[in-house]
C-alpha atoms as a PDB file:
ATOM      1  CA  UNK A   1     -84.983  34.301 -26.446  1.00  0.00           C
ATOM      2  CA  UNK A   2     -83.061  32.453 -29.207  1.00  0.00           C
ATOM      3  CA  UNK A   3     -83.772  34.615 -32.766  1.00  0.00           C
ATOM      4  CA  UNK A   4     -84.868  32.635 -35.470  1.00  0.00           C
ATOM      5  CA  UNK A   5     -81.861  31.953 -37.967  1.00  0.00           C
ATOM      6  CA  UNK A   6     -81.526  32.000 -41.456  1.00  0.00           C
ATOM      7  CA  UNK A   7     -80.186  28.471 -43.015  1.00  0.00           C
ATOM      8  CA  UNK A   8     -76.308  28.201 -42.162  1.00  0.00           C
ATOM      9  CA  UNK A   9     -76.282  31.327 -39.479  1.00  0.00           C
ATOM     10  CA  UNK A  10     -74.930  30.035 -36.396  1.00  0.00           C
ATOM     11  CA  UNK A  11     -76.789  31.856 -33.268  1.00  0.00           C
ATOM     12  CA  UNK A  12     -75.743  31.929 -30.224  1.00  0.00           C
ATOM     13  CA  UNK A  13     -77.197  33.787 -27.071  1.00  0.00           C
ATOM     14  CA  UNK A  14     -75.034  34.111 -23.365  1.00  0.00           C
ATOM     15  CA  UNK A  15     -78.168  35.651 -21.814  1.00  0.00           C
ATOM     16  CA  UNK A  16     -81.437  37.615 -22.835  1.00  0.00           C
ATOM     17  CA  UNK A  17     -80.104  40.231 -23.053  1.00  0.00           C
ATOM     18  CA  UNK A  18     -77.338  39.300 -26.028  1.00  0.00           C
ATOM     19  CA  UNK A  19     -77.267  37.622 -29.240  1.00  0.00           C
ATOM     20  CA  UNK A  20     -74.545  36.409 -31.546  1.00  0.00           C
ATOM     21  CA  UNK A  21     -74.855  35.257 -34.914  1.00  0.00           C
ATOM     22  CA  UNK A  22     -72.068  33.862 -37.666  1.00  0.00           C
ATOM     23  CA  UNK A  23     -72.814  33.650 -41.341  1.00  0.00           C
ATOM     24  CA  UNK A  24     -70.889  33.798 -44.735  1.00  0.00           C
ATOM     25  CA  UNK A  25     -70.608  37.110 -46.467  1.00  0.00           C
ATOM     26  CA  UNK A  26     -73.540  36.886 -48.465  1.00  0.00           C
ATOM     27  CA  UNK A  27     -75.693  40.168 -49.551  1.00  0.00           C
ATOM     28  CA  UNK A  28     -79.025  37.830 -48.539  1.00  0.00           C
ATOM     29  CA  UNK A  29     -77.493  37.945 -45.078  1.00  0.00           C
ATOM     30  CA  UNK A  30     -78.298  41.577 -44.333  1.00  0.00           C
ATOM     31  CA  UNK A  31     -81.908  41.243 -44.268  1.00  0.00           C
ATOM     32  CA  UNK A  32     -81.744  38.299 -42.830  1.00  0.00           C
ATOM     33  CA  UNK A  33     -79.751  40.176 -39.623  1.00  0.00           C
ATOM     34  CA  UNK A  34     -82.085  43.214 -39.429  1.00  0.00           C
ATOM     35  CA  UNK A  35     -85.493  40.726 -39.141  1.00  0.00           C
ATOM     36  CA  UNK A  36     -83.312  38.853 -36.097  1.00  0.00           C
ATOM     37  CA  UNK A  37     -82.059  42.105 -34.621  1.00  0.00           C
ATOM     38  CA  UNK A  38     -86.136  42.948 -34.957  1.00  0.00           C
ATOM     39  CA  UNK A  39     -87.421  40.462 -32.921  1.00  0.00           C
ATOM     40  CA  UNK A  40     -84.404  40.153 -30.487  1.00  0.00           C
ATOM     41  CA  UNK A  41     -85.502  44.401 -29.816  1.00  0.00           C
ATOM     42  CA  UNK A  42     -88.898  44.025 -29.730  1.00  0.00           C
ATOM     43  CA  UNK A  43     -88.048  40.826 -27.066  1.00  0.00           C
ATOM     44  CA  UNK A  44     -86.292  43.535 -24.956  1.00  0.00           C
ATOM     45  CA  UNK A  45     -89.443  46.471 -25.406  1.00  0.00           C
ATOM     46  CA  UNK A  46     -86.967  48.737 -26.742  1.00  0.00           C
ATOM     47  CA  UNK A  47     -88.720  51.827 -27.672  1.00  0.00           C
ATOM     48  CA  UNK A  48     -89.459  51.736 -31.828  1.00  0.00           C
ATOM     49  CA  UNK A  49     -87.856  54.375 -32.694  1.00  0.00           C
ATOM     50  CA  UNK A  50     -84.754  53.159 -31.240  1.00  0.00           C
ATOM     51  CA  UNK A  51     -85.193  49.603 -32.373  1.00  0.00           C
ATOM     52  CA  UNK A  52     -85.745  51.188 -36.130  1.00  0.00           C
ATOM     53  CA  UNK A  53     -82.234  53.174 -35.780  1.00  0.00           C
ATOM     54  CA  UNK A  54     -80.664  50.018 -34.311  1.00  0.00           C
ATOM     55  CA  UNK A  55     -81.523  48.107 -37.282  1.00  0.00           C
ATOM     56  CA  UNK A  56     -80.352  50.740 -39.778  1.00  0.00           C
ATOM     57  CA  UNK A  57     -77.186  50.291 -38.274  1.00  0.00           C
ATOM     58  CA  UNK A  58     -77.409  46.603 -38.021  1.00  0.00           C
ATOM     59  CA  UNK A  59     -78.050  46.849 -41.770  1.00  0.00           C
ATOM     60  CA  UNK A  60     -74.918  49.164 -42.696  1.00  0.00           C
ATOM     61  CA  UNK A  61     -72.674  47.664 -40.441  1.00  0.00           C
ATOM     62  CA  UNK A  62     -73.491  43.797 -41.696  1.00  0.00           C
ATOM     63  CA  UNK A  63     -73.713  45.635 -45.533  1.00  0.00           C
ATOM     64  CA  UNK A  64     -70.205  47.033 -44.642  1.00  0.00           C
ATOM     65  CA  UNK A  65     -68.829  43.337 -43.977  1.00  0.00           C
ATOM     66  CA  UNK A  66     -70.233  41.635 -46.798  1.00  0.00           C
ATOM     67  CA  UNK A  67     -68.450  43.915 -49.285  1.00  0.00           C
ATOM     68  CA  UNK A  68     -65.285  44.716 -47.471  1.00  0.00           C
ATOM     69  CA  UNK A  69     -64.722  41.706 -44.996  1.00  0.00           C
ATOM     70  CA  UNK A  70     -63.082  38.941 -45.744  1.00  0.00           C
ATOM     71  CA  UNK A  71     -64.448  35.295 -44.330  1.00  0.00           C
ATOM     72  CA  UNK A  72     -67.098  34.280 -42.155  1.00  0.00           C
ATOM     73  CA  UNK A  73     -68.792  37.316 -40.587  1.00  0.00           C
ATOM     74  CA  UNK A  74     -70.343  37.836 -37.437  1.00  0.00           C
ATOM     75  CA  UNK A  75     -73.084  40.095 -35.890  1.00  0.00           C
ATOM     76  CA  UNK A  76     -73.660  40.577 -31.959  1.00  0.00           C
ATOM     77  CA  UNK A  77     -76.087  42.683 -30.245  1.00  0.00           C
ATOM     78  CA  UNK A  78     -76.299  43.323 -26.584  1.00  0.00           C
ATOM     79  CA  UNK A  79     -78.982  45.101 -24.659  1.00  0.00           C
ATOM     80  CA  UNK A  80     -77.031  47.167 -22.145  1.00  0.00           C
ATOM     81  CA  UNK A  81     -80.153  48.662 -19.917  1.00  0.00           C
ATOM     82  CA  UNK A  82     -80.135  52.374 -21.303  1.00  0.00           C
ATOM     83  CA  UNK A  83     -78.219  51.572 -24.806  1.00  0.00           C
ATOM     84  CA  UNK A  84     -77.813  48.835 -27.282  1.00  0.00           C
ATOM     85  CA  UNK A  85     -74.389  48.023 -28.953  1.00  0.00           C
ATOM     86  CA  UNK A  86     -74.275  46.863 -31.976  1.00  0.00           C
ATOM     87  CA  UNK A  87     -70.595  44.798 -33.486  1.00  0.00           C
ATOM     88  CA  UNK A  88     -70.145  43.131 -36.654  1.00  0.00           C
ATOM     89  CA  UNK A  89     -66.690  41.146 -36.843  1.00  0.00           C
ATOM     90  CA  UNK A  90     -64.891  39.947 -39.910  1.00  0.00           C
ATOM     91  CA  UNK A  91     -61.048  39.024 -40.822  1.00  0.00           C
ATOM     92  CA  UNK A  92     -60.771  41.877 -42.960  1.00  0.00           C
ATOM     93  CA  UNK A  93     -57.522  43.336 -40.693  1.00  0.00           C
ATOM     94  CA  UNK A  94     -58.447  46.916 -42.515  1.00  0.00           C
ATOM     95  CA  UNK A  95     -60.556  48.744 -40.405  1.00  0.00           C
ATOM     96  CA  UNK A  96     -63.324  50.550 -41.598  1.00  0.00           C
ATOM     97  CA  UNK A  97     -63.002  54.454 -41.931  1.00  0.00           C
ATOM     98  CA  UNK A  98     -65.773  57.072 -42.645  1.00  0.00           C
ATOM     99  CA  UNK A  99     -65.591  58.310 -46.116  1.00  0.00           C
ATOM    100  CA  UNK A 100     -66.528  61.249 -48.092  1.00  0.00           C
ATOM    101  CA  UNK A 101     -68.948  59.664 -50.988  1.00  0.00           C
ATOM    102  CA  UNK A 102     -69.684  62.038 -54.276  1.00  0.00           C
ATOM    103  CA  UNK A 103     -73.119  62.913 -54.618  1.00  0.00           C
ATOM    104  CA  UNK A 104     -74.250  60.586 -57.050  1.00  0.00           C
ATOM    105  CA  UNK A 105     -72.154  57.692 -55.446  1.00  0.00           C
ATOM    106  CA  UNK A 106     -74.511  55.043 -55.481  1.00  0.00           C
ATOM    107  CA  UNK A 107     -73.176  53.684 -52.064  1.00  0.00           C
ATOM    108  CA  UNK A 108     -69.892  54.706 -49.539  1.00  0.00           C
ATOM    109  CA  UNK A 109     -72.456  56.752 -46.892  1.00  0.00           C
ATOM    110  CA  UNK A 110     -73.158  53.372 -44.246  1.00  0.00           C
ATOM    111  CA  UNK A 111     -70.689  54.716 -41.301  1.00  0.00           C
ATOM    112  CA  UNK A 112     -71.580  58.508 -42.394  1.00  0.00           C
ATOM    113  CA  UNK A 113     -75.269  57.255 -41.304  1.00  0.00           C
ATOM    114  CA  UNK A 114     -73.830  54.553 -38.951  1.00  0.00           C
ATOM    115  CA  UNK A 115     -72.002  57.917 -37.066  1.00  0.00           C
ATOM    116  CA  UNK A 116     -75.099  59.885 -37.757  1.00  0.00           C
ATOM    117  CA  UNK A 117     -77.546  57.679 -35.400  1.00  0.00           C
ATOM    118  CA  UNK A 118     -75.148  56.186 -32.670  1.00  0.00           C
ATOM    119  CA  UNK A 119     -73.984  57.909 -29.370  1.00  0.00           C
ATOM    120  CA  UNK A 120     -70.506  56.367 -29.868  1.00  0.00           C
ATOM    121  CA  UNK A 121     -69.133  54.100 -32.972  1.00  0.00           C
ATOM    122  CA  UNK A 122     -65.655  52.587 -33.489  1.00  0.00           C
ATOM    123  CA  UNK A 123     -63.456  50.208 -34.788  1.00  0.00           C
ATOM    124  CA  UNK A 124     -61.570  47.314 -32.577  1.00  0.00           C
ATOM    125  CA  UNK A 125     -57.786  47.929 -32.492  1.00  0.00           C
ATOM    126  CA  UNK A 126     -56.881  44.353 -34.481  1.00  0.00           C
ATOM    127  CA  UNK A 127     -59.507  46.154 -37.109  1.00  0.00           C
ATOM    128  CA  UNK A 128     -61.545  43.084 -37.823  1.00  0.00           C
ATOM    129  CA  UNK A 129     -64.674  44.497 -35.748  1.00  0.00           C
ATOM    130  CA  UNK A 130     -66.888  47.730 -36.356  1.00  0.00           C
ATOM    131  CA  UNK A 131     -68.668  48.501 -33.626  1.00  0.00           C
ATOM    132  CA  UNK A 132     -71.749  51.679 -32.721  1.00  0.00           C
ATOM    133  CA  UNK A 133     -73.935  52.006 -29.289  1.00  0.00           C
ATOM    134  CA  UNK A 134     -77.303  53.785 -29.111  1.00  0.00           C
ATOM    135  CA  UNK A 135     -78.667  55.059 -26.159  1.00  0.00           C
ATOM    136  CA  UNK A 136     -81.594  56.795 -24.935  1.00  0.00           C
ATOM    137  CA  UNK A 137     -82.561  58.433 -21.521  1.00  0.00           C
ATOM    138  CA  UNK A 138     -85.899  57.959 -19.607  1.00  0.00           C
ATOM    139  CA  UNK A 139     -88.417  60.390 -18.832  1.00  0.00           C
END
């Protein structure tokens, strides 16, 4: 399945069961990412509630990159059989850290929730990609 791509998003896909998208740091971007993520989840029959929690983190991680990362951004998101792991890249050498937002902080909570919903999350050791996995089990 190749997504459908917003104007200037370069998608790629190695298999069905991955997808990999570039775009520029725009905030239009992020919704643009959680309708392809969508459609690449429901292409894979991953339960809904899963899918919904992938996105969500789909949508804080990309969010994340627009305002922090420098450059082009990416987004890839690979079905793994009992999980789906989510990575958003950028040349922002600072990785991303959890932080402790005030109450009426309008924003600063996306890897609080990011942490909240994923079995694992983490940053790559150059810093320039966030990453988070969600899995499930099988009844």
């Amino acid at each position: 399945m190749t997504p459908i791509a917003p104007p200037s998003a370069d998608v790629r896909t190695h298999d069905e069961r991955a997808f990999e998208v570039a775009f520029p740091p725009d905030t239009v971007r992020v919704a643009h990412m959680r309708r392809i993520t969508r459609a690449f989840l429901r292409h894979q029959h991953i339960d809904e509630a899963v899918a919904e929690d992938a996105v969500l983190a789909v949508s804080e991680l990309v969010s994340n990159g627009v305002q922090h990362g420098f450059g082009e951004l990416g987004l890839r998101v690979r079905y793994l059989g009992h999980s789906v792991r989510v990575e958003v890249r950028d040349s922002n050498p600072a990785p991303a850290a959890l932080r402790v937002a005030s109450p009426d902080a309008e924003s600063g909570r996306g890897l609080f929730l990011v942490s909240a919903l994923a079995h694992d999350w983490g940053v790559s050791d150059n810093g320039s990609t966030t990453w988070c996995e969600l899995r499930w089990t099988t009844c």
